[in-house]
N, C-alpha and C. Protein backbone atom coordinates (compact mmCIF):
# COMPACT_ATOMS: atom_id res chain seq x y z
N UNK A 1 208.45 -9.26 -31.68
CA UNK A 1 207.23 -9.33 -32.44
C UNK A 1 206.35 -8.15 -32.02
N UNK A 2 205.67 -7.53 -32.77
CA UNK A 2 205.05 -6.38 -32.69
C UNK A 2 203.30 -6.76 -32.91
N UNK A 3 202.71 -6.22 -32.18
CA UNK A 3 201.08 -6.39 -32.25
C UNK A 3 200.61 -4.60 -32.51
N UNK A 4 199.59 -4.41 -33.30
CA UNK A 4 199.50 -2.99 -34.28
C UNK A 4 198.19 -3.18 -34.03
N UNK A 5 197.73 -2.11 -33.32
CA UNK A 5 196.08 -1.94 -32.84
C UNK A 5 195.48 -0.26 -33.26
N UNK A 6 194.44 -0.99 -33.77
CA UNK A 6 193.67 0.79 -34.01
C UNK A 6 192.58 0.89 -32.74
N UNK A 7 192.84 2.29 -32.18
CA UNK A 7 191.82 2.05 -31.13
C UNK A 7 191.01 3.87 -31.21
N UNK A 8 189.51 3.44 -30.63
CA UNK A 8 189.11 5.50 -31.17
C UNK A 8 189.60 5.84 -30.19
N UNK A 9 189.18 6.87 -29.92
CA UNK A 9 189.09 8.11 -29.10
C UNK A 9 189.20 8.02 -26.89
N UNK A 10 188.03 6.52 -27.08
CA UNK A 10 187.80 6.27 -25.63
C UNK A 10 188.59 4.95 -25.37
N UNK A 11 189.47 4.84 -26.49
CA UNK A 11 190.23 3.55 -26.23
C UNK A 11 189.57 1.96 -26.62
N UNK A 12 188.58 2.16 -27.50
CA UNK A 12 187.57 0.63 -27.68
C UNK A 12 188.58 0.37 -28.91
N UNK A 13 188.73 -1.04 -28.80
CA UNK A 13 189.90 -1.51 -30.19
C UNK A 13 188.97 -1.90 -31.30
N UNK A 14 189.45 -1.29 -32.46
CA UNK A 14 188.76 -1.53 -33.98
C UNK A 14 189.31 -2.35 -34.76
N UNK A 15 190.76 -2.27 -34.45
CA UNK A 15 190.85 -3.70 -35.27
C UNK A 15 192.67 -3.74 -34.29
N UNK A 16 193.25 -5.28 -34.82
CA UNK A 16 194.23 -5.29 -33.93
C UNK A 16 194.79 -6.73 -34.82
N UNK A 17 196.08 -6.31 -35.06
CA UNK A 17 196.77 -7.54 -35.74
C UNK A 17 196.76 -8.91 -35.06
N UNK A 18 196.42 -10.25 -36.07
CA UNK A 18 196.30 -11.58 -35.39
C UNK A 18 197.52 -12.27 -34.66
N UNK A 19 198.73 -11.44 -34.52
CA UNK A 19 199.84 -11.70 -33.96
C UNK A 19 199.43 -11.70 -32.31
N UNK A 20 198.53 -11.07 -31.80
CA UNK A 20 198.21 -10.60 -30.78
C UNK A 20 197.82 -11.50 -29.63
N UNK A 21 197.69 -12.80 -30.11
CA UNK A 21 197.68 -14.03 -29.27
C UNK A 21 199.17 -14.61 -29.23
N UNK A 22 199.98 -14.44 -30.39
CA UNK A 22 201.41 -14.83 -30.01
C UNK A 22 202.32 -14.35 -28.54
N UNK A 23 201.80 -12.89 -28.61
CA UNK A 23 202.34 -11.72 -28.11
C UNK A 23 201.85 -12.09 -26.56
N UNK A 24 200.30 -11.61 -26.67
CA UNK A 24 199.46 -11.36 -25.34
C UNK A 24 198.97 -12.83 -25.17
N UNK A 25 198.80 -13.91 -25.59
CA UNK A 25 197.74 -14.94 -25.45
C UNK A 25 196.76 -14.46 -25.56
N UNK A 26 195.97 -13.40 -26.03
CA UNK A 26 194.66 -13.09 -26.60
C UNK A 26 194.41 -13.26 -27.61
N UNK A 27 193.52 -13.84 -28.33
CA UNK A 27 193.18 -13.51 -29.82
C UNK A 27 192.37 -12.09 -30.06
N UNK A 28 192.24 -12.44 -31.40
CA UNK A 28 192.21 -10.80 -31.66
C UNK A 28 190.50 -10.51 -31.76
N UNK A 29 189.89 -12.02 -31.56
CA UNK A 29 188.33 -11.32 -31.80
C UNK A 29 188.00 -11.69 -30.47
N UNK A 30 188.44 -12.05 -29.37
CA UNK A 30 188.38 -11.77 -27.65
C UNK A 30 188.45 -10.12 -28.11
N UNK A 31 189.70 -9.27 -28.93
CA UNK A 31 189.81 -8.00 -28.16
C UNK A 31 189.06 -6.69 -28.83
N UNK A 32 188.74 -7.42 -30.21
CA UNK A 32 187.71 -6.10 -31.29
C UNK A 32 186.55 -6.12 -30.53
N UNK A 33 186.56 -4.81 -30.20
CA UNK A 33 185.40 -3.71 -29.18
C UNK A 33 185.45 -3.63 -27.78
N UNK A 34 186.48 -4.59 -27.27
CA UNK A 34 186.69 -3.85 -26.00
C UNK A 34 187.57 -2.94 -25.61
N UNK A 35 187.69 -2.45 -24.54
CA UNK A 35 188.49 -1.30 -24.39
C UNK A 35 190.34 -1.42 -23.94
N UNK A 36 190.86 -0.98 -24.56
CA UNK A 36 192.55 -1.26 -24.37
C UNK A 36 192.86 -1.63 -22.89
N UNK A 37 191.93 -0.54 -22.16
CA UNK A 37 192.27 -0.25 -20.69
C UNK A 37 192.09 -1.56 -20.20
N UNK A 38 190.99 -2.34 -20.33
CA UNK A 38 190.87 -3.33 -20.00
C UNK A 38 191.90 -4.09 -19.68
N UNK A 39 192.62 -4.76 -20.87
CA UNK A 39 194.05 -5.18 -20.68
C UNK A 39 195.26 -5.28 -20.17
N UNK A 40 195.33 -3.45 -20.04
CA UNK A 40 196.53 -3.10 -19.13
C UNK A 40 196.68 -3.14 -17.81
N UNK A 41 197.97 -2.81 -17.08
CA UNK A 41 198.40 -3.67 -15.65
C UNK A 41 197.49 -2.33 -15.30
N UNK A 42 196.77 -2.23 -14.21
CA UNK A 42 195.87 -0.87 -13.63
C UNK A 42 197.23 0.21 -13.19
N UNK A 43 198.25 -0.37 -13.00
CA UNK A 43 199.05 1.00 -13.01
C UNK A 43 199.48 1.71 -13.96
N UNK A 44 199.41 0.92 -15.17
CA UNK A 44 199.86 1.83 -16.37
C UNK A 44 198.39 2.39 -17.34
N UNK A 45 197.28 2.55 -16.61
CA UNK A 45 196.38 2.94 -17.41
C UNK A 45 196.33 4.45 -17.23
N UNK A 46 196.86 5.01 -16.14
CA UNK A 46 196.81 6.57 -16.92
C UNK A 46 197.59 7.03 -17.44
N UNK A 47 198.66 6.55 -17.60
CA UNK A 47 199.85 6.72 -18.63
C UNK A 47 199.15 6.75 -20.10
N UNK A 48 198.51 5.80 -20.08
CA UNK A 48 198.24 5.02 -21.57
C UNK A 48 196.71 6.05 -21.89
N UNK A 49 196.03 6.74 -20.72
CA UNK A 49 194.61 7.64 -20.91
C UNK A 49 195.53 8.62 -21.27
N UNK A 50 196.38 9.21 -20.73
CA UNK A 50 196.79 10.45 -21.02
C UNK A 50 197.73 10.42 -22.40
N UNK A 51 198.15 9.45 -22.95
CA UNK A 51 198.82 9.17 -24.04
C UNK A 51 197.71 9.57 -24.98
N UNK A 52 196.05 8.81 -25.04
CA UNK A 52 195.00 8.60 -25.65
C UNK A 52 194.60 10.06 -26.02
N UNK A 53 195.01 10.92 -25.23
CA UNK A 53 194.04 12.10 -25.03
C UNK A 53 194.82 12.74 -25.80
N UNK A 54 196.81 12.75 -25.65
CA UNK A 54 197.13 13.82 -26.60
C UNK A 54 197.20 13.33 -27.82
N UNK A 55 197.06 12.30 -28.03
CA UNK A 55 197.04 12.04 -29.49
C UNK A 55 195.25 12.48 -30.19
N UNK A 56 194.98 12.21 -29.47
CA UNK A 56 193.11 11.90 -30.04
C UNK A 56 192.63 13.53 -30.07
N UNK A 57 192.64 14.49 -29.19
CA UNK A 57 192.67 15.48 -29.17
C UNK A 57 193.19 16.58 -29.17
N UNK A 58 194.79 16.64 -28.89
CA UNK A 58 195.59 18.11 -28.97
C UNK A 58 196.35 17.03 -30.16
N UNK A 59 196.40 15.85 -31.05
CA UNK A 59 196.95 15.79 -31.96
C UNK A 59 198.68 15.79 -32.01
N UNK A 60 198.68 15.44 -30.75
CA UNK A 60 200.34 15.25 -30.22
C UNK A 60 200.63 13.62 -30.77
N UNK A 61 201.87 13.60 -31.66
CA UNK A 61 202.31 12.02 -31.59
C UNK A 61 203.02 11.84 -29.95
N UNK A 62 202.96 10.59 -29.35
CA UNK A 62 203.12 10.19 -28.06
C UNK A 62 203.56 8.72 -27.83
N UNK A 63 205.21 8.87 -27.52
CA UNK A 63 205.42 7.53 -26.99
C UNK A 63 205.06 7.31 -25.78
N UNK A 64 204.92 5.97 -25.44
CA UNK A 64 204.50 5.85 -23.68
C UNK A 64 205.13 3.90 -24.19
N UNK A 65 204.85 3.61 -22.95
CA UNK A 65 205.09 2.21 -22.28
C UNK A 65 204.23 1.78 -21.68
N UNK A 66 203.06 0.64 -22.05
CA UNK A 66 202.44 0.35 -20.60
C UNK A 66 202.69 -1.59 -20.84
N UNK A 67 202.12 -2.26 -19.63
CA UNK A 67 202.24 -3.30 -19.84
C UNK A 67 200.95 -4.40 -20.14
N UNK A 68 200.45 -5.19 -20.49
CA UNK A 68 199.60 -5.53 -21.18
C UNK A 68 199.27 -6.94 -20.07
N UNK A 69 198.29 -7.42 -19.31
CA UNK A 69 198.17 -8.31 -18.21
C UNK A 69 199.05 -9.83 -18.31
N UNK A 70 199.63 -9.98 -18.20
CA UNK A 70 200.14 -11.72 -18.35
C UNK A 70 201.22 -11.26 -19.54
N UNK A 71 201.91 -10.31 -19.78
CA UNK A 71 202.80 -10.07 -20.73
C UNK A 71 203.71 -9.25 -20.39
N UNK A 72 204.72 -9.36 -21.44
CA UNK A 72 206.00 -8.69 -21.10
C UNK A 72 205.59 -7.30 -21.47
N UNK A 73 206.70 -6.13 -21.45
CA UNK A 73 206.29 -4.80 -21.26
C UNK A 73 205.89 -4.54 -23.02
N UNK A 74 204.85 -3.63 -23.09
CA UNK A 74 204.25 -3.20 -24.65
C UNK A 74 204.97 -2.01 -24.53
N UNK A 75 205.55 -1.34 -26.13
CA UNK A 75 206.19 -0.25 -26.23
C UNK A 75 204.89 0.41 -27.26
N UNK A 76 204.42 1.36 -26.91
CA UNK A 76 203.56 1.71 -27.97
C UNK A 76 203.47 3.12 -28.33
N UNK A 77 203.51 3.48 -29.25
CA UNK A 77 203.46 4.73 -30.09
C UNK A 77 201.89 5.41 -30.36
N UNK A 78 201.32 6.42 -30.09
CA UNK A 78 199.87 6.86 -30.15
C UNK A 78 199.96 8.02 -31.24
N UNK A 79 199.41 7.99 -32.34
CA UNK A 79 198.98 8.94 -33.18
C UNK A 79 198.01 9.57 -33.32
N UNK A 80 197.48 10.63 -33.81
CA UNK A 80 196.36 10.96 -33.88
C UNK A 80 195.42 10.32 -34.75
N UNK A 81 194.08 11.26 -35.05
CA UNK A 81 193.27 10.36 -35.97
C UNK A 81 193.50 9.99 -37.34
N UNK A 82 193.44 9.07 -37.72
CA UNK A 82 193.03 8.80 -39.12
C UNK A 82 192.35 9.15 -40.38
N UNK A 83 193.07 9.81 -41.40
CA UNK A 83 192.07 10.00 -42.35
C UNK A 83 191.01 10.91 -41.72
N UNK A 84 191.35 11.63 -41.04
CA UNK A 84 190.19 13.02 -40.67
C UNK A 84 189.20 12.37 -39.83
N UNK A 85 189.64 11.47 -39.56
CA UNK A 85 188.61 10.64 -38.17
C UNK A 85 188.57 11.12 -36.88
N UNK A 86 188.06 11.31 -35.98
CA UNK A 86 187.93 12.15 -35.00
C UNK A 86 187.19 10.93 -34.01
């Protein structure tokens, strides 16, 4: 099962599929506006900053792996902005 999150620039989540309590045991309006980092195991958060950065700013697509607190491992894919969103 896959959970599909839009998050900006500094990592605050904008919106995030309602699967996301199946997945994480979170629901999804616990996670609209807080920050991804929050979530993740503290060792995989600079993996997941430096993922943030090449997508958000040098516009690099970026696989990475991090793991999500009380959950099995997240595989996640980082794109750049949206629709000329910055």
């Amino acid at each position: 099962m896959e959970v599909i999150a839009s998050v900006d620039g500094n990592g605050k989540i904008l919106s995030i599929s309602q699967n996301c309590f199946d997945v994480w045991k979170l629901a999804s309006d616990e996670l609209i506006g807080r920050s991804i980092f929050d979530i993740l195991y503290t060792e995989d958060q600079l993996t997941a900053q430096q993922a943030l950065l090449s997508a958000t700013f040098m516009k690099q697509p970026t696989k990475f792996e991090c793991r999500v607190n009380g959950a099995t491992a997240w595989l996640c894919r980082c794109t750049g902005p949206l629709g000329g969103q910055t």
